[in-house]
Protein backbone atom coordinates (compact mmCIF):
# COMPACT_ATOMS: atom_id res chain seq x y z
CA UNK A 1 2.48 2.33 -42.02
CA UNK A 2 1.19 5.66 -43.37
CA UNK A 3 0.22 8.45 -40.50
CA UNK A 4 -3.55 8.57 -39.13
CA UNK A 5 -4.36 12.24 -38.48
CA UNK A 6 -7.11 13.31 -35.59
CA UNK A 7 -9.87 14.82 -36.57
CA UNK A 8 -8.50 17.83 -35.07
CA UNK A 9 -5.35 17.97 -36.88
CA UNK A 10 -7.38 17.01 -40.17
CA UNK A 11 -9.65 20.56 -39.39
CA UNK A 12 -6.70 22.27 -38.55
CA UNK A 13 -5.32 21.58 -41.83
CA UNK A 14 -7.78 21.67 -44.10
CA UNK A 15 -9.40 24.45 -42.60
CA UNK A 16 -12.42 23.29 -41.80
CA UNK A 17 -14.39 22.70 -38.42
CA UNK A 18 -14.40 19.86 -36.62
CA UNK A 19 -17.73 19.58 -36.14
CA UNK A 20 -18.77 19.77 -40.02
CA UNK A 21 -16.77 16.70 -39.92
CA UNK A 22 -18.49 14.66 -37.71
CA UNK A 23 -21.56 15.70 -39.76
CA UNK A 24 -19.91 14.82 -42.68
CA UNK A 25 -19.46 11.23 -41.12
CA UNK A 26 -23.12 11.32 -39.52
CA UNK A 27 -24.65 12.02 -43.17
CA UNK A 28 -22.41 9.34 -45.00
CA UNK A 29 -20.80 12.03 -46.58
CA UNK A 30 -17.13 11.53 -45.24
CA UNK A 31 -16.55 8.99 -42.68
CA UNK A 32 -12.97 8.74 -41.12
CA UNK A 33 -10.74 6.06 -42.14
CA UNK A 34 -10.54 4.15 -38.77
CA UNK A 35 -12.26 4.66 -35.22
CA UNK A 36 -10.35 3.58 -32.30
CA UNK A 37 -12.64 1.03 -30.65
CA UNK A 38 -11.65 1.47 -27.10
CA UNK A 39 -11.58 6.05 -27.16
CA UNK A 40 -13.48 6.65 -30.41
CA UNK A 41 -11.30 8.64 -31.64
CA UNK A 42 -11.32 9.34 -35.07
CA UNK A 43 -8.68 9.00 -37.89
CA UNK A 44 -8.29 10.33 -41.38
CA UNK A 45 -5.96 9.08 -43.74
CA UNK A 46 -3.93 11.15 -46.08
CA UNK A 47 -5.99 10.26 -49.13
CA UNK A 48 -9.25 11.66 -47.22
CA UNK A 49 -7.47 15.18 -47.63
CA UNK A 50 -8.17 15.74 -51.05
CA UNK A 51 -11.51 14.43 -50.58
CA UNK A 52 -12.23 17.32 -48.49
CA UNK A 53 -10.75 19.31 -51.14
CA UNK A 54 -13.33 17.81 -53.35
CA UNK A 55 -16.23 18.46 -51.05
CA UNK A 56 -15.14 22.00 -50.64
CA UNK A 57 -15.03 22.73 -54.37
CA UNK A 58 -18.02 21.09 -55.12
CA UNK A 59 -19.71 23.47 -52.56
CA UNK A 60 -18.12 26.49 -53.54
CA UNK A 61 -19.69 25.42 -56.92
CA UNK A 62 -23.17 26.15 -55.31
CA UNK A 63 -23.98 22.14 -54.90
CA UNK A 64 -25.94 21.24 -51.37
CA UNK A 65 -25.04 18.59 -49.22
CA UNK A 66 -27.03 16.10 -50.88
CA UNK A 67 -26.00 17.28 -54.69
CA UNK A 68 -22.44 16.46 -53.31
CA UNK A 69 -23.42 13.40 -52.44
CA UNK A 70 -24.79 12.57 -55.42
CA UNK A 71 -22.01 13.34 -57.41
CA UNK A 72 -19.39 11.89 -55.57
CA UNK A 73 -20.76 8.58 -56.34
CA UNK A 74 -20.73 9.32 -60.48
CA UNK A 75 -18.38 6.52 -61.79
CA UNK A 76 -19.09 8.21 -65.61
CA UNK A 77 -16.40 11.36 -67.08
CA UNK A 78 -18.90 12.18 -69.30
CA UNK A 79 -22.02 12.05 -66.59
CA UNK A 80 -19.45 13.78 -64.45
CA UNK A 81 -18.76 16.58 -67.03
CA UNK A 82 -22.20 17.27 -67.80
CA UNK A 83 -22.54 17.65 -64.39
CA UNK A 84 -20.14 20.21 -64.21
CA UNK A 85 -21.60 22.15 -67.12
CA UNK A 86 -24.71 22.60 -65.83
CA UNK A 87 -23.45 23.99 -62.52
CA UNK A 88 -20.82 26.22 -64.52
CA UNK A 89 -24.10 27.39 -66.38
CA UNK A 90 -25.81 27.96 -62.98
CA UNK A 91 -22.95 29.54 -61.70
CA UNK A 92 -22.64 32.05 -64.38
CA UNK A 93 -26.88 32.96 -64.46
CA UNK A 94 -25.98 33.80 -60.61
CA UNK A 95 -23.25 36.04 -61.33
CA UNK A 96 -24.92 37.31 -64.11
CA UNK A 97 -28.15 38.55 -61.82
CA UNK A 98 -25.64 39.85 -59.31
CA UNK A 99 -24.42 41.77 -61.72
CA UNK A 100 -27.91 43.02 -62.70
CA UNK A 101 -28.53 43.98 -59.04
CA UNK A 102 -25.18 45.48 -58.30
CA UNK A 103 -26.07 47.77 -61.88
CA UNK A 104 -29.72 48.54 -60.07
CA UNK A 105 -28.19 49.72 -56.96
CA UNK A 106 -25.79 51.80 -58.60
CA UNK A 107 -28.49 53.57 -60.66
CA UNK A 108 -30.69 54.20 -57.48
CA UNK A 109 -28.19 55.59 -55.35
CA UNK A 110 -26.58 57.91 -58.42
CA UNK A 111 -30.83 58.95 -58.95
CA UNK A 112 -30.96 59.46 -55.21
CA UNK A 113 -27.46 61.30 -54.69
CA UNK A 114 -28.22 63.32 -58.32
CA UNK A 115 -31.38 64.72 -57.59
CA UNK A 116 -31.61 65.30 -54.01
CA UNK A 117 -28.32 67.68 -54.54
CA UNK A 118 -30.60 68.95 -57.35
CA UNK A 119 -33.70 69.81 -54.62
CA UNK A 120 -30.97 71.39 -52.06
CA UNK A 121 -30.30 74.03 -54.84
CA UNK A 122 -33.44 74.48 -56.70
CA UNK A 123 -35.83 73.97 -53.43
CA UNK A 124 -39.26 75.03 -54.66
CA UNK A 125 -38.96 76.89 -57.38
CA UNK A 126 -40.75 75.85 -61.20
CA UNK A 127 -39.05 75.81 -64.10
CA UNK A 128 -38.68 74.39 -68.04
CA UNK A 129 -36.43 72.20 -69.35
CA UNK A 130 -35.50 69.50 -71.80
CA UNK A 131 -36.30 66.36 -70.47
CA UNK A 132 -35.41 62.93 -71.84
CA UNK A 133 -37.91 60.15 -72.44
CA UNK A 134 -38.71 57.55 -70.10
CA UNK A 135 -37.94 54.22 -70.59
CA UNK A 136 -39.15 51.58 -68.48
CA UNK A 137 -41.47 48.35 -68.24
CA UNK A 138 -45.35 50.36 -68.18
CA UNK A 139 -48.34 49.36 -67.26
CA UNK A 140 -52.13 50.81 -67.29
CA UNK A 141 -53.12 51.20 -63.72
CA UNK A 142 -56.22 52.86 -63.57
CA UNK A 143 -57.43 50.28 -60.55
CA UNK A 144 -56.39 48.37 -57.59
CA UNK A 145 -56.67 45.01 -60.18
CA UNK A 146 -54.68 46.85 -62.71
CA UNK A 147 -51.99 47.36 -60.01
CA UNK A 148 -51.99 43.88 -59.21
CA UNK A 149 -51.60 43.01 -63.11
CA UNK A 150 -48.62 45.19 -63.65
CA UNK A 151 -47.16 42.79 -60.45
CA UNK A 152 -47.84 40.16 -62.19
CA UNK A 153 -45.96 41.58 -65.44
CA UNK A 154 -43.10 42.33 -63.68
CA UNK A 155 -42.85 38.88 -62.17
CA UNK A 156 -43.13 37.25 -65.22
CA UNK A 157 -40.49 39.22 -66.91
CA UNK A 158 -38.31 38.86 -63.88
CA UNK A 159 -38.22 35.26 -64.74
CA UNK A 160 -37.93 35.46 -67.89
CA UNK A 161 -35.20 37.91 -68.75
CA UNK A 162 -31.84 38.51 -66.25
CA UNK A 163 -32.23 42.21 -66.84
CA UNK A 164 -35.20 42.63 -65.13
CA UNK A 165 -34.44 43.35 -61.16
CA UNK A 166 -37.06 43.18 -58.73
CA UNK A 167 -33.96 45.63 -56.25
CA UNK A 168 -35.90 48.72 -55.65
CA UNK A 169 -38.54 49.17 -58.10
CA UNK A 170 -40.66 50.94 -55.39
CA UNK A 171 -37.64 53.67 -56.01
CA UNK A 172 -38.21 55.72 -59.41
CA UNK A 173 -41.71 54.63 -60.46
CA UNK A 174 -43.21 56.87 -62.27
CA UNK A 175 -47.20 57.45 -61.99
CA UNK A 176 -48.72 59.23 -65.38
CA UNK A 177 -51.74 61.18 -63.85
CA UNK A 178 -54.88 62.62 -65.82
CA UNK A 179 -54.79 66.46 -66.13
CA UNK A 180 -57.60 66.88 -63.96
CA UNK A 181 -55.34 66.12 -61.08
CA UNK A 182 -54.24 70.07 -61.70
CA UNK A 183 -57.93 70.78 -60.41
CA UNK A 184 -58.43 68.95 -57.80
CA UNK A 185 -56.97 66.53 -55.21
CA UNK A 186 -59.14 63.95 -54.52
CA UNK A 187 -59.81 62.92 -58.31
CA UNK A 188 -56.16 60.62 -58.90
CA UNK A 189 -56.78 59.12 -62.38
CA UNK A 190 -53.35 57.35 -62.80
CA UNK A 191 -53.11 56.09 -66.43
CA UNK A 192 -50.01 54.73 -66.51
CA UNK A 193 -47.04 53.42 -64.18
CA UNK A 194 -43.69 52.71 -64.87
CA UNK A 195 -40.78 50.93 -63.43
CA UNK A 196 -37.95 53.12 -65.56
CA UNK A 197 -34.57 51.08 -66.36
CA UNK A 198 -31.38 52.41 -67.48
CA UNK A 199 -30.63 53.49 -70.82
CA UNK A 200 -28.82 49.79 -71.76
CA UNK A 201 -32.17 48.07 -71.50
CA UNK A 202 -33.58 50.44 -74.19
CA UNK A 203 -33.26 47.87 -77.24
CA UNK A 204 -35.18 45.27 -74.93
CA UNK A 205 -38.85 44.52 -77.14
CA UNK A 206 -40.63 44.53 -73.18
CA UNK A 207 -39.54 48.13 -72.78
CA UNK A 208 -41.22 50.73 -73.77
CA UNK A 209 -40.45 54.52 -74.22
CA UNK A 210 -42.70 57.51 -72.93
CA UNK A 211 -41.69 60.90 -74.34
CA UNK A 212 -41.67 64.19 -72.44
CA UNK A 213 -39.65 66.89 -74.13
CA UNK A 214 -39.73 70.41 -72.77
CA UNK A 215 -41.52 70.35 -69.37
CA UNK A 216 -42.67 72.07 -66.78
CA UNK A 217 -40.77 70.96 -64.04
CA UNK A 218 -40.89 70.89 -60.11
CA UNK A 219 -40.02 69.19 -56.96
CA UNK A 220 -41.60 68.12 -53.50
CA UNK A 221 -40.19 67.38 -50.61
CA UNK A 222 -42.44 65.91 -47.63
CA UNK A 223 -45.19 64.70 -46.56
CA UNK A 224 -47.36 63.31 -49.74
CA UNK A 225 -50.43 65.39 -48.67
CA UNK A 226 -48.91 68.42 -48.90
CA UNK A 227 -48.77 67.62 -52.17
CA UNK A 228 -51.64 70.24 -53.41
CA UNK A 229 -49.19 73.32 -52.61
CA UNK A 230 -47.18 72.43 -55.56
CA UNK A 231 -50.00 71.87 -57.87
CA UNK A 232 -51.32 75.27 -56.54
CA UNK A 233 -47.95 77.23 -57.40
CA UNK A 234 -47.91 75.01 -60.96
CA UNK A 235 -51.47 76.21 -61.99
CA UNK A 236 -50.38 80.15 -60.94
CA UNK A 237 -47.49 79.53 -63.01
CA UNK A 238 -49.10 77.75 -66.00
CA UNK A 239 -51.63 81.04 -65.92
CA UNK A 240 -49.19 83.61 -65.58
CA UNK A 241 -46.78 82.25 -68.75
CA UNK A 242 -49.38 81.53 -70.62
CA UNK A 243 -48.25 78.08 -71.12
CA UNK A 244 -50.30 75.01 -73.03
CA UNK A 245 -49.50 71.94 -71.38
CA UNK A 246 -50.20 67.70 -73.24
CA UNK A 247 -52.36 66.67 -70.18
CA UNK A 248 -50.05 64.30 -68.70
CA UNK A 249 -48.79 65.12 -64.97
CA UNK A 250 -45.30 62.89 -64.51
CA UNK A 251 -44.80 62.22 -60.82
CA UNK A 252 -41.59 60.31 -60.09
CA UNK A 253 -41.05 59.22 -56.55
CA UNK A 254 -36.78 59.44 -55.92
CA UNK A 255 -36.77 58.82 -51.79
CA UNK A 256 -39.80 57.06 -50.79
CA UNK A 257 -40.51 54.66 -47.92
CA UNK A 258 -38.75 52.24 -49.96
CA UNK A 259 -35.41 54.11 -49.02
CA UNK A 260 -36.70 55.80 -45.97
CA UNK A 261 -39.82 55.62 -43.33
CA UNK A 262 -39.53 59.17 -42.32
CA UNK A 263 -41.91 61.21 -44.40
CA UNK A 264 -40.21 64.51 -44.53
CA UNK A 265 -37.60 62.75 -46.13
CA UNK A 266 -39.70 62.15 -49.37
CA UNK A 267 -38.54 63.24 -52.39
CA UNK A 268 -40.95 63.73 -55.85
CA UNK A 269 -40.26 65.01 -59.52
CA UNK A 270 -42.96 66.53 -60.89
CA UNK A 271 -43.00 67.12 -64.91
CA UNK A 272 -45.98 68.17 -66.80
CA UNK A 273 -44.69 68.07 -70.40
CA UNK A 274 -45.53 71.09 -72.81
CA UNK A 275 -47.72 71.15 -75.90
């Protein structure tokens, strides 16, 4: 007669808790091999271990409960392989976005790490430099709506392309303000925002580039409404050089309240790009 195993010594073995298995027997999923009438216990049979074994892969495959159910009663190999395919395929598009999101954390933290050494050494100071073009998903947001559109266009690509990651994209967007922001406070014409991605999405067709060249460039770090001190020093220094400037103001936000609540920890690029 071949040896009956407790359900103990069957979840001692296999690893597994004792308790899953009673579920497993309470959803039809696994039921042990013989219940002793007069104690209940419960008895598993050596040919029930690899069916654990088979349970346990097919979850570690990403199938639910029910999914496992379902395909432990397939009778077909080729029914069974398809299957199999589909959740390889599955399994893969998962590890794929992981990837995507592992990339996207990477690039905000080297952003975060990069420039905030940058603001530690420069502080407040202005100056002009070379600055590369923005790529990035953009959208017109002149309004609330138009806000709520560019949502809706990042959704939408989200689903459609793995690329896309919705990790962070509070961090790094960049708002294109009207010149007359230079003037005066209260007047915020944004004309365009952009979610930037890294430089391997740049042959995507939904990405589009922004180019900046030499710039006037300056940093803020703070409270957003103290804000108008930096514009202040950037008009005395636009008058001063004599400079000519294309209109745009480039405000990129690289610690916001998407990385941290406390204000003073804000961090914004400024670059006004040169005529």
């Amino acid at each position: 007669m071949k040896k009956k195993f407790k359900i103990g010594e069957l979840a001692k073995i296999k690893r597994i808790d004792a308790q899953t298995l009673r579920y497993y027997d309470q959803i039809g999923l696994l039921s042990p091999d013989l219940i002793n009438e007069q104690n209940g216990y419960r008895f598993y049979s050596e040919e029930q271990f690899l069916e654990v074994d088979h349970i346990k892969f097919l979850k570690l495959i990403g199938l639910s409960l029910d999914e496992v159910k379902q395909f432990r009663e397939i009778t077909s190999l080729k029914e069974a392989i398809n299957n199999l395919r589909y959740q390889q395929n599955q399994f893969e598009e998962q590890i794929a976005k992981m990837q995507t999101v592992a990339k996207r954390f990477a690039f905000i933290l080297d952003t975060i790490e990069e420039k905030g050494s940058y603001f530690e050494k420069f502080k407040n100071g202005i100056e002009i430099k070379e600055c590369y073009s923005i790529r990035g998903v953009i959208g017109e947001c002149q309004t609330v709506s138009d806000w709520f559109d560019f949502e809706a266009k990042l959704q939408e690509l989200i689903t459609r392309f793995p690329n896309y990651s919705e990790v962070g994209h509070n961090h790094g967007l960049t708002y294109i303000y009207n010149e007359k922001y230079l003037h005066t406070a209260n007047d915020l014409l944004i004309e365009k925002v952009i979610l930037p991605l890294e430089k391997e999405f740049r042959g995507d067709a939904n990405v589009e580039e922004y180019p900046l060249g030499v710039c006037i460039v300056a940093y803020h770090k703070g409270e957003n409404d103290k804000l108008i001190h930096v514009f202040t020093d950037i008009r005395e220094y636009i008058a001063v050089n004599k400079l000519n400037i294309r209109g745009d103001i480039i405000m990129t936000s690289i610690i916001s309240s998407f990385i941290v609540k406390n204000e003073s920890e804000h961090l914004v690029e400024i670059r006004i790009p040169l005529a």
